[in-house]
C-alpha atoms as a PDB file:
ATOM      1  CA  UNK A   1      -2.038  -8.861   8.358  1.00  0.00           C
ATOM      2  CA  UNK A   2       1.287 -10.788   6.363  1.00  0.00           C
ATOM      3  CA  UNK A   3      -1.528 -13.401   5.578  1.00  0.00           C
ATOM      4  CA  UNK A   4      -3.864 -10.565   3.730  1.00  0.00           C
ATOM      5  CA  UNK A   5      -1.156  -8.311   2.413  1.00  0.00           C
ATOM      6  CA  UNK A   6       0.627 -11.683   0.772  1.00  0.00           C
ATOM      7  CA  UNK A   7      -2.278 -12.994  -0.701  1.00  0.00           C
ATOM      8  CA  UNK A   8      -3.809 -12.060  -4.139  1.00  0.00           C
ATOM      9  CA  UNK A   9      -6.336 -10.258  -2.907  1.00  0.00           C
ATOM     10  CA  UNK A  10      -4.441  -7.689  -0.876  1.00  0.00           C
ATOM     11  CA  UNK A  11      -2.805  -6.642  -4.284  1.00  0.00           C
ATOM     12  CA  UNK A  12      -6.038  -6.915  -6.037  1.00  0.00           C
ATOM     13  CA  UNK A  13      -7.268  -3.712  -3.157  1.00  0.00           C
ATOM     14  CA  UNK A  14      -3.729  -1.742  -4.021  1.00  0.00           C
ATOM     15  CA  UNK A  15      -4.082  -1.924  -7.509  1.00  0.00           C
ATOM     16  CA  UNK A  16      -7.909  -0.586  -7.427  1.00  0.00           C
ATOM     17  CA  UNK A  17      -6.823   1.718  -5.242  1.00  0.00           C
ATOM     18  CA  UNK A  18      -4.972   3.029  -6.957  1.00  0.00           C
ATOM     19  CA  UNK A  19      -6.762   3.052 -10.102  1.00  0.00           C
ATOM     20  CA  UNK A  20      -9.336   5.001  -8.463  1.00  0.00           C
ATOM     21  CA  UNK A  21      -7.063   7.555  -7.660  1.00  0.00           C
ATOM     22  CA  UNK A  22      -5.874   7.828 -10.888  1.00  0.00           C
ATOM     23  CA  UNK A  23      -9.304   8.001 -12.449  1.00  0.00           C
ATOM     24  CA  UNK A  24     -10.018  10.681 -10.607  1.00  0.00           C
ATOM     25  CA  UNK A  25      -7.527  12.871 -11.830  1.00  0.00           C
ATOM     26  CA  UNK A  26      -9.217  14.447 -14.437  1.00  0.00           C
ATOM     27  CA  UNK A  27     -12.117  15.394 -11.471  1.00  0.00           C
ATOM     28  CA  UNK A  28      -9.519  17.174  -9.385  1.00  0.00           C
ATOM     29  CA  UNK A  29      -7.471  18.601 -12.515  1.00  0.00           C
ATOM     30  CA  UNK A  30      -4.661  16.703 -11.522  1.00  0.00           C
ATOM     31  CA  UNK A  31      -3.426  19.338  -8.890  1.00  0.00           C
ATOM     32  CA  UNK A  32      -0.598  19.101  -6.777  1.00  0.00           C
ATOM     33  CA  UNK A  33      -3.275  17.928  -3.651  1.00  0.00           C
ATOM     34  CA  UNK A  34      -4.447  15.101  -5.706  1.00  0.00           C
ATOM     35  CA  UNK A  35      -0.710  14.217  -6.517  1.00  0.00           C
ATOM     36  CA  UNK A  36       0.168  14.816  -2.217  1.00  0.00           C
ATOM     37  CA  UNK A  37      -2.505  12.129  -1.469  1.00  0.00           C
ATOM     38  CA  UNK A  38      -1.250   9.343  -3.681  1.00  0.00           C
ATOM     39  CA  UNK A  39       2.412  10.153  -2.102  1.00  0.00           C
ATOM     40  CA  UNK A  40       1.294  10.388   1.211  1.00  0.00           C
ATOM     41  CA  UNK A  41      -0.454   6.842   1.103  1.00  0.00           C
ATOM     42  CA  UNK A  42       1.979   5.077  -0.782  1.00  0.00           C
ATOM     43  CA  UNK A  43       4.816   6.471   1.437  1.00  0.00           C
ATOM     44  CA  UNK A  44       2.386   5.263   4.795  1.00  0.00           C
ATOM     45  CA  UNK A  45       1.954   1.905   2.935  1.00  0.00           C
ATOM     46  CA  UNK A  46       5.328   1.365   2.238  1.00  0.00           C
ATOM     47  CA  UNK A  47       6.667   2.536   5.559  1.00  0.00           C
ATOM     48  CA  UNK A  48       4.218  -0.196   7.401  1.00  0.00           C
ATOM     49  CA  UNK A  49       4.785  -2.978   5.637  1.00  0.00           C
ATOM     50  CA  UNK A  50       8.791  -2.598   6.318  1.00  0.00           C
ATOM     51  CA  UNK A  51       7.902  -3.604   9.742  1.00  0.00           C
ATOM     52  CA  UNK A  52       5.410  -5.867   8.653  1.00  0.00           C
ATOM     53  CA  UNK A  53       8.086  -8.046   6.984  1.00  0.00           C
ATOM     54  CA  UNK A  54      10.517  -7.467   9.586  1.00  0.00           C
ATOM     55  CA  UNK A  55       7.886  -8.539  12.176  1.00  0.00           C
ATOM     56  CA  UNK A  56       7.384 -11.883  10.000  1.00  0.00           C
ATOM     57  CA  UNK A  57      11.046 -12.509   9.316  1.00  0.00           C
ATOM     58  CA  UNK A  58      11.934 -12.369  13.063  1.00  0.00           C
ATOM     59  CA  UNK A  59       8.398 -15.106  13.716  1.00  0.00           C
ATOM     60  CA  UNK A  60      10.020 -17.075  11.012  1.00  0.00           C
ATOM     61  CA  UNK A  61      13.604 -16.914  12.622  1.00  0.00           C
ATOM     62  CA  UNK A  62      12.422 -17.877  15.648  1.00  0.00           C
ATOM     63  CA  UNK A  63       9.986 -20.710  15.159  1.00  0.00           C
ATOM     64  CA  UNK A  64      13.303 -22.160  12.849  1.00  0.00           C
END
């Protein structure tokens, strides 16, 4: 998972993820729903990969 998220193409997914969200603002009238779903995931994302890097810094600590 650090392997996908730190490559190229794992921000490549975010960013059209996000695009697509965006885009479809104007479909949902940009309510406060469509706004909840964007917070929601980013706050999931962000929340995960905290451990994620934790979980790789403690690999890296111990295979130094």
């Amino acid at each position: 998972m650090a392997r996908a998220m730190g490559h190229a193409w794992g921000s490549a997914v975010c960013m059209a993820l996000t695009s697509l969200w965006a885009a479809s603002g104007s479909v949902f009238d940009y309510s406060q729903t469509w706004q909840l779903i964007i917070n929601t995931g980013t706050t999931f994302a962000a929340f995960l990969m905290v451990f994620l890097i934790q979980t790789t810094q403690n690999r890296d600590g111990v295979a130094i």
